[in-house]
N, C-alpha and C. Protein backbone atom coordinates (compact mmCIF):
# COMPACT_ATOMS: atom_id res chain seq x y z
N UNK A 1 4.45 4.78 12.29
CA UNK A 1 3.15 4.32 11.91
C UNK A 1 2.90 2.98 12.58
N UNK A 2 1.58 2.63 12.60
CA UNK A 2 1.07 1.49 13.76
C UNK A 2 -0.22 0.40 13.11
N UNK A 3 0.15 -0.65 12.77
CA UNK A 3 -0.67 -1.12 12.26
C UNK A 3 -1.31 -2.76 12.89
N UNK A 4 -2.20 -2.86 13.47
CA UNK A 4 -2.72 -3.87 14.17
C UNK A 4 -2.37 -4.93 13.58
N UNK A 5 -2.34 -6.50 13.94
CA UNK A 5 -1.93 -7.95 13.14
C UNK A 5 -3.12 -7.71 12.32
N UNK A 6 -4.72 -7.84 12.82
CA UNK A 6 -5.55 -7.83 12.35
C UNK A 6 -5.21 -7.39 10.66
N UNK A 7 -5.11 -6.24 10.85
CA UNK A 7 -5.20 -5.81 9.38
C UNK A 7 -3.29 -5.95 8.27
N UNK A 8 -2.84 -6.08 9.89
CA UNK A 8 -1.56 -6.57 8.94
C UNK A 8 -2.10 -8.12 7.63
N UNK A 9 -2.54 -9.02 8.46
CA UNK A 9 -3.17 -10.16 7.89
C UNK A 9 -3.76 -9.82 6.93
N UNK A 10 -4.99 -8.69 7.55
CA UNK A 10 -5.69 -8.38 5.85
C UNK A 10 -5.10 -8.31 4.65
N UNK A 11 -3.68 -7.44 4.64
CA UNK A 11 -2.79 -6.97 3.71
C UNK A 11 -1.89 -8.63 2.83
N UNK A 12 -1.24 -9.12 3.70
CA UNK A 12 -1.30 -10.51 3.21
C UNK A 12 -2.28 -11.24 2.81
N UNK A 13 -3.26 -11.45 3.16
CA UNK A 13 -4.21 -12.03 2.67
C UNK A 13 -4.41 -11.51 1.34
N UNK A 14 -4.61 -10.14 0.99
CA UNK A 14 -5.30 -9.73 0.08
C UNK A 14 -3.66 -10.15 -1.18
N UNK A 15 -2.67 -9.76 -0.30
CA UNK A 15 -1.27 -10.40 -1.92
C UNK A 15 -1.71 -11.73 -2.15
N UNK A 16 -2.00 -12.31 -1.39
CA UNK A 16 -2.05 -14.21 -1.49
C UNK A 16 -3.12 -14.40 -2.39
N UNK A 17 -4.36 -13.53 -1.89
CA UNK A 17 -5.50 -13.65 -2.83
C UNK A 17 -4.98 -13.53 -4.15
N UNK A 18 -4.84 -12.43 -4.67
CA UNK A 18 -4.17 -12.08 -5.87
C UNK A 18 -3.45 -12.27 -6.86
N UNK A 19 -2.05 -12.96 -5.75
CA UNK A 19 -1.15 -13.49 -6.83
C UNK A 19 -1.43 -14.80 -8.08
N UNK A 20 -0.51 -14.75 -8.41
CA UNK A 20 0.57 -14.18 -8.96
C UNK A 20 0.23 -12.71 -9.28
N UNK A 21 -0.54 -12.28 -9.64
CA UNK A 21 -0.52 -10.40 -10.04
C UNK A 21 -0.46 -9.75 -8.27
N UNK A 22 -0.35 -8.49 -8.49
CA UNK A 22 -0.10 -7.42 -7.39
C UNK A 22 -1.11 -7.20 -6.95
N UNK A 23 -1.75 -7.51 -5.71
CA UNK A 23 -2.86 -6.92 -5.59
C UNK A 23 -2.61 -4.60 -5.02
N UNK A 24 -3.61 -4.37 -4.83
CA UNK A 24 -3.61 -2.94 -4.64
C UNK A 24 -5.11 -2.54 -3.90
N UNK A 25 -4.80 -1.92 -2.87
CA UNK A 25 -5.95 -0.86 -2.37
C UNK A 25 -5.25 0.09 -1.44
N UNK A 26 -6.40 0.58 -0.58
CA UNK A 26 -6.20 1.90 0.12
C UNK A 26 -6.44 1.85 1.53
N UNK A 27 -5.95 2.33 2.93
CA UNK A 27 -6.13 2.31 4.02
C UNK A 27 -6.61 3.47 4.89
N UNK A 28 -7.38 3.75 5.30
CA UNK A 28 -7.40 5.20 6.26
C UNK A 28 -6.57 5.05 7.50
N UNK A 29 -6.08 5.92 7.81
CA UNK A 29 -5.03 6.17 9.02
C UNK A 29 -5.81 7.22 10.05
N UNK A 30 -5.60 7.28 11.27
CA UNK A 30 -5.89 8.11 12.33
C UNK A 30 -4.91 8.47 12.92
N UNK A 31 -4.24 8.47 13.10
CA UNK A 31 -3.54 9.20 14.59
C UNK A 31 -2.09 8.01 14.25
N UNK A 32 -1.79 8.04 12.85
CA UNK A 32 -0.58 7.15 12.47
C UNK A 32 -0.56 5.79 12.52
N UNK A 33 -2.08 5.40 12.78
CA UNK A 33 -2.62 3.71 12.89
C UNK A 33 -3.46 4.02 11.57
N UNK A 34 -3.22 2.33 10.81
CA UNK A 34 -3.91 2.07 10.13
C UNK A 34 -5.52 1.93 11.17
N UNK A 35 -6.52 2.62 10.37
CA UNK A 35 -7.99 2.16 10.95
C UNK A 35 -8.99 1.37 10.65
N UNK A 36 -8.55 1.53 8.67
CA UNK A 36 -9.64 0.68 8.38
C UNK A 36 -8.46 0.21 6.84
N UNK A 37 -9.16 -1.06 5.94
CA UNK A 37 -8.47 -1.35 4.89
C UNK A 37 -9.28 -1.54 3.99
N UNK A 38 -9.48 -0.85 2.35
CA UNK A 38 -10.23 -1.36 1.90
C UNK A 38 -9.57 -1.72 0.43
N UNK A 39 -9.77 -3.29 -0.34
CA UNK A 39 -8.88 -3.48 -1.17
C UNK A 39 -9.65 -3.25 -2.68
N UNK A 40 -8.77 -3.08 -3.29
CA UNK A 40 -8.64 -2.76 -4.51
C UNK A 40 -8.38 -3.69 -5.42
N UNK A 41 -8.94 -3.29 -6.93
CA UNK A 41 -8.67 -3.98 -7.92
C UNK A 41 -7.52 -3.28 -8.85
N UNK A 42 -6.69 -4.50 -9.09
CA UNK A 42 -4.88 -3.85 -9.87
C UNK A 42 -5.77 -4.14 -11.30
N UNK A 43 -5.98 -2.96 -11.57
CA UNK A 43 -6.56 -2.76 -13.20
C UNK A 43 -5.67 -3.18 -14.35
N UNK A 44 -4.20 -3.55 -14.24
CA UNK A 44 -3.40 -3.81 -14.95
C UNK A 44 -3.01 -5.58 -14.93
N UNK A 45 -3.15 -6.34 -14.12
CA UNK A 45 -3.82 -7.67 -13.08
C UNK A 45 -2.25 -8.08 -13.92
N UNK A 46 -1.34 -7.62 -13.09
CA UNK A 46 0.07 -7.76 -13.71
C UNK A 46 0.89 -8.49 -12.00
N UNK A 47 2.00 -9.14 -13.07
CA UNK A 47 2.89 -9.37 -11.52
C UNK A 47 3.79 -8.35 -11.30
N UNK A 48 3.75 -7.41 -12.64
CA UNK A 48 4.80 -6.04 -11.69
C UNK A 48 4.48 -5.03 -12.00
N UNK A 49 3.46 -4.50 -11.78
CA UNK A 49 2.94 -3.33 -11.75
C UNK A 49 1.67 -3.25 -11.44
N UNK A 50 1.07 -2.22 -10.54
CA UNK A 50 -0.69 -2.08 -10.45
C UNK A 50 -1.05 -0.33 -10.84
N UNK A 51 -2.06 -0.26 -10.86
CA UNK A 51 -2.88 0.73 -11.90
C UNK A 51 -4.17 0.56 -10.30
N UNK A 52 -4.54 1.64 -9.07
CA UNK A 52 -5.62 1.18 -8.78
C UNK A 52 -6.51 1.47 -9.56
N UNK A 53 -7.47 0.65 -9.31
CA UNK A 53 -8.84 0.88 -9.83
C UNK A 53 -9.56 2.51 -9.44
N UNK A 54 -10.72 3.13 -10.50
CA UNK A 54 -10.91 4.20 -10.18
C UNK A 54 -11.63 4.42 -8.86
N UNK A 55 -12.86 3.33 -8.60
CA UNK A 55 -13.34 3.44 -6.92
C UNK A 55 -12.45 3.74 -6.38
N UNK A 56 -11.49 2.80 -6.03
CA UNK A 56 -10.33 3.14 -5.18
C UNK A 56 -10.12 4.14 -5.12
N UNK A 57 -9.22 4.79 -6.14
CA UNK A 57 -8.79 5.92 -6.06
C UNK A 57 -9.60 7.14 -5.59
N UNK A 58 -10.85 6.82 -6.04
CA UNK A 58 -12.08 7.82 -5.69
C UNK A 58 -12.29 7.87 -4.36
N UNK A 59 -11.74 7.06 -3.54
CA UNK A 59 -12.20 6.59 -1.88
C UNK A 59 -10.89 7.18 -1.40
N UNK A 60 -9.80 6.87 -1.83
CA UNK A 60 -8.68 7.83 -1.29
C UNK A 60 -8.75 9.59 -1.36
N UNK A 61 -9.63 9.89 -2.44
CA UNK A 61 -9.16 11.37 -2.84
C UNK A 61 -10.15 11.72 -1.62
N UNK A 62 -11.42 10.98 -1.90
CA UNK A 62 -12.82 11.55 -0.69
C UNK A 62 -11.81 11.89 0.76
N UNK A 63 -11.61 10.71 0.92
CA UNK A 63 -10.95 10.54 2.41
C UNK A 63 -9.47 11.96 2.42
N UNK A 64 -8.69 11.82 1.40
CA UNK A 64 -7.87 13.18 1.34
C UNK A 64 -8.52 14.15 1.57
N UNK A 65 -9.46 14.50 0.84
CA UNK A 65 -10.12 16.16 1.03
C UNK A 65 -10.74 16.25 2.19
N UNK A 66 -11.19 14.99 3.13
CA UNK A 66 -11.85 15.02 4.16
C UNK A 66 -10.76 15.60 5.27
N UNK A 67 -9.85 15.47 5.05
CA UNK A 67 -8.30 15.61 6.19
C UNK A 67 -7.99 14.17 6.87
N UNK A 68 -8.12 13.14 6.05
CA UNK A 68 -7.83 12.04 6.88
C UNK A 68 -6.61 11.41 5.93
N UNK A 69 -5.59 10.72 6.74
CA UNK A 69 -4.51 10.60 6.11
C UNK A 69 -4.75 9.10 5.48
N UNK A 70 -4.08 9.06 4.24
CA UNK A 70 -4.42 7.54 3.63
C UNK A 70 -3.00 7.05 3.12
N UNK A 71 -3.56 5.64 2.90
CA UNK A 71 -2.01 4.96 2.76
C UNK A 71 -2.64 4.02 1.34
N UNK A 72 -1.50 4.27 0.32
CA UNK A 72 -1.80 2.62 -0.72
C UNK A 72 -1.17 2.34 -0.19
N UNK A 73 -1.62 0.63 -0.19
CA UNK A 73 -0.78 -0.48 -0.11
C UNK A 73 -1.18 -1.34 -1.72
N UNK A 74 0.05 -1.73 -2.24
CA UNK A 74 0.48 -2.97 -3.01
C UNK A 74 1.28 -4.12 -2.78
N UNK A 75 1.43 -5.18 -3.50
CA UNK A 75 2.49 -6.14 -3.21
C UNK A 75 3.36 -6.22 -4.19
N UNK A 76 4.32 -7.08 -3.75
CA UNK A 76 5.71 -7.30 -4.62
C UNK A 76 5.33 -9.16 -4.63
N UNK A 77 5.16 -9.79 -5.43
CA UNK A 77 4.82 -11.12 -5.03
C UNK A 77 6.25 -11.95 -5.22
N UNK A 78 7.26 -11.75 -6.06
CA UNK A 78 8.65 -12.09 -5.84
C UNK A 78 10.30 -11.04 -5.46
N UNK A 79 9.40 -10.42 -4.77
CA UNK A 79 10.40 -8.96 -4.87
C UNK A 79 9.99 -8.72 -3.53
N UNK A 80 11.36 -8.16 -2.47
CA UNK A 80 10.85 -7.26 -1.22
C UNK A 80 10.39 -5.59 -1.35
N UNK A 81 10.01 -5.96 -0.13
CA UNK A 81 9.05 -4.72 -0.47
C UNK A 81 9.30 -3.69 -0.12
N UNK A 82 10.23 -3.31 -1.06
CA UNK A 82 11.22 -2.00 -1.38
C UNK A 82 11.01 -1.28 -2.96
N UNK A 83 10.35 0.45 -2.73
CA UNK A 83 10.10 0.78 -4.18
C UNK A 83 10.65 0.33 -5.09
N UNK A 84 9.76 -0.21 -6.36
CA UNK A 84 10.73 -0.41 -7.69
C UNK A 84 10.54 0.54 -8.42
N UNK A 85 11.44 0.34 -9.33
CA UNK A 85 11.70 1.63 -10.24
C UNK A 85 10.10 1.82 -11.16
N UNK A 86 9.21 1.50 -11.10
CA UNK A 86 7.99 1.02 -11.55
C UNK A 86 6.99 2.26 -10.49
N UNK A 87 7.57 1.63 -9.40
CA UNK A 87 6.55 2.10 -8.39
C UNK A 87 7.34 4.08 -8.28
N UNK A 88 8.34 4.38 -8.39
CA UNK A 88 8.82 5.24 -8.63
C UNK A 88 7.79 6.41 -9.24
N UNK A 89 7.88 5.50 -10.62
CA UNK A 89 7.36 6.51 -11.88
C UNK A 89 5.75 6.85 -11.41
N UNK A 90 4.94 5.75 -10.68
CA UNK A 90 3.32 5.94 -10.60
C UNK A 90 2.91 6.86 -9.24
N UNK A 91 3.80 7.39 -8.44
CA UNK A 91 3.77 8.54 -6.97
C UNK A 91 3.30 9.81 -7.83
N UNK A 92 1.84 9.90 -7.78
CA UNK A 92 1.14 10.70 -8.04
C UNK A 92 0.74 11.67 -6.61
N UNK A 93 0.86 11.34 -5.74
CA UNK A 93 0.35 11.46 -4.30
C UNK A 93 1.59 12.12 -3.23
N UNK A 94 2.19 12.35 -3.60
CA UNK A 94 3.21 12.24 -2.63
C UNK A 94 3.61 12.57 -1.27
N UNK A 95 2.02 13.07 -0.70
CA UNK A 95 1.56 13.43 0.58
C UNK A 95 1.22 12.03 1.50
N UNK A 96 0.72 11.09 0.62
CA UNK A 96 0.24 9.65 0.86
C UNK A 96 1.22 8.90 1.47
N UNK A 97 1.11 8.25 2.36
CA UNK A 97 1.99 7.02 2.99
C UNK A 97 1.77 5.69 1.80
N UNK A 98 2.60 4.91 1.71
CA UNK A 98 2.77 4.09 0.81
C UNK A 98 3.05 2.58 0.93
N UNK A 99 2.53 1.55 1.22
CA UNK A 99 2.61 0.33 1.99
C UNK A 99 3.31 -0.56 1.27
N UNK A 100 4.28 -1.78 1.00
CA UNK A 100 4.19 -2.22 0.07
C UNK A 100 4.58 -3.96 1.37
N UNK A 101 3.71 -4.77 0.85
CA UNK A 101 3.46 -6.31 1.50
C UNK A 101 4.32 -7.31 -0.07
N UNK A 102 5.33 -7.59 0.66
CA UNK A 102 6.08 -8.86 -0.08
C UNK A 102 5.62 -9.81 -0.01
N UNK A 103 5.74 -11.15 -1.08
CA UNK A 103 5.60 -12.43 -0.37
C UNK A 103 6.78 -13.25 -0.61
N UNK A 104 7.38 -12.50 -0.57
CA UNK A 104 9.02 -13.27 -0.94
C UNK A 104 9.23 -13.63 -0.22
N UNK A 105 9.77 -15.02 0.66
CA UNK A 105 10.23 -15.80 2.05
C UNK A 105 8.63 -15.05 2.71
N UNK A 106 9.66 -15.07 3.83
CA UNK A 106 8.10 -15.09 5.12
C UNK A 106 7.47 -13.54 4.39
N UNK A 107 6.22 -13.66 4.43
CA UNK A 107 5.69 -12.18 4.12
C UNK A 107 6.05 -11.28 4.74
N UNK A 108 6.09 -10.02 4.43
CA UNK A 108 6.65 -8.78 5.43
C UNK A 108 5.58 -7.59 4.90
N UNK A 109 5.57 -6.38 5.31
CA UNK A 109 5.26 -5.45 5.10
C UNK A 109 5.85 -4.55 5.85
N UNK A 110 6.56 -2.94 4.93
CA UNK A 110 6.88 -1.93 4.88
C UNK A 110 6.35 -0.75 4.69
N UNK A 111 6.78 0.51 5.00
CA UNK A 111 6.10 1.81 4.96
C UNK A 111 6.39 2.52 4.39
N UNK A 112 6.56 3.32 3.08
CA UNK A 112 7.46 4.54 2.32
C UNK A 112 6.53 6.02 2.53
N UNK A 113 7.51 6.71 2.70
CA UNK A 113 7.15 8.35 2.16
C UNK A 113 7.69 8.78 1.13
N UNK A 114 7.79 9.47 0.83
CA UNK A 114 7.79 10.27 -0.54
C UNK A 114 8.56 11.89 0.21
N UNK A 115 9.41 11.99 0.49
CA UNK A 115 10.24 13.28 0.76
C UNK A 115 11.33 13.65 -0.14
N UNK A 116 10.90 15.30 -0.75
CA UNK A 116 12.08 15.57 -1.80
C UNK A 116 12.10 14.63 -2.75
N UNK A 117 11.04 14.14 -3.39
CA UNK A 117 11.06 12.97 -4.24
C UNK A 117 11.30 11.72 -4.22
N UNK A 118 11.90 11.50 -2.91
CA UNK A 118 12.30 10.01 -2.73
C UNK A 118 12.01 9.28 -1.57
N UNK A 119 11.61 7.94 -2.28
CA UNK A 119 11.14 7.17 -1.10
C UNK A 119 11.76 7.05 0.19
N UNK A 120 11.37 7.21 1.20
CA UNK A 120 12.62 7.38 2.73
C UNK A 120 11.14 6.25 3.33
N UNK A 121 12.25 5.38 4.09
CA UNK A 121 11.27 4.24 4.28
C UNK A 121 10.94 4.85 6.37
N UNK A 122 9.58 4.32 6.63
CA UNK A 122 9.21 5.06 7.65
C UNK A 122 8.60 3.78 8.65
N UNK A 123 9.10 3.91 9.88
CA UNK A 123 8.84 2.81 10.81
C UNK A 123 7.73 2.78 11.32
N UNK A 124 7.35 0.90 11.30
CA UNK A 124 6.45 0.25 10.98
C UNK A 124 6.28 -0.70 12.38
N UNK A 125 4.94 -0.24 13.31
CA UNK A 125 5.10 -1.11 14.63
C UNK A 125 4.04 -1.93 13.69
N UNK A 126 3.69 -3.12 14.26
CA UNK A 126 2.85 -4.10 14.52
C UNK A 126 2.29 -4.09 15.90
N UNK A 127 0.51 -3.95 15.98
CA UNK A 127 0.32 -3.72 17.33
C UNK A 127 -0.02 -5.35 17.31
């Protein structure tokens, strides 16, 4: 998967905005590039756990049934950004690519799938 600085930034930006709670939204993908980002409200406005909001979710399912591939992204604001047992239980989707932006030390962001039930983490260019 391929995701421009541009919107890498967006994704930080939007944890920084947020914190201390998690922020959460949704991305459309094309051709294994993020294309567009649009963020979300963590309905639960927690530091370890998010709930998206129903727009959101409503903008992911549109974009699913359309055949376009989508990605959540959330943050970990003291935690890397590696599933937690939290994020485990809420993989309702499991067709969905899964983003998760740390801000623990330097910010980072990661990619999960969901295969056979378990997160298998999936490589992440920066264009």
């Amino acid at each position: 998967m391929r995701i421009s600085k541009a919107f890498w930034d967006e994704l930080v930006a939007h944890a920084r905005d947020e914190a201390p709670n998690e922020c959460c939204g949704v991305a459309r993908l094309a051709d294994g590039r993020v294309e567009e980002v649009f963020r979300g409200r963590n309905e639960r406005a927690s530091p370890y756990a998010f709930d998206l909001d129903f727009e959101s979710l409503k903008r992911a399912n549109d974009l699913d049934e359309q055949g376009t591939a989508v990605a959540v992204y959330h943050s970990h604001v003291r935690s890397d950004a590696e599933p937690s047992e939290q994020d485990r239980n809420v993989v309702n989707y499991p067709h969905w690519l899964y983003l998760i932006v740390s801000l623990k030390g330097d910010p980072h962001v990661r990619a999960w799938r969901v295969v056979n039930g378990h997160f298998e983490e999936e490589d992440l260019e920066l264009e």
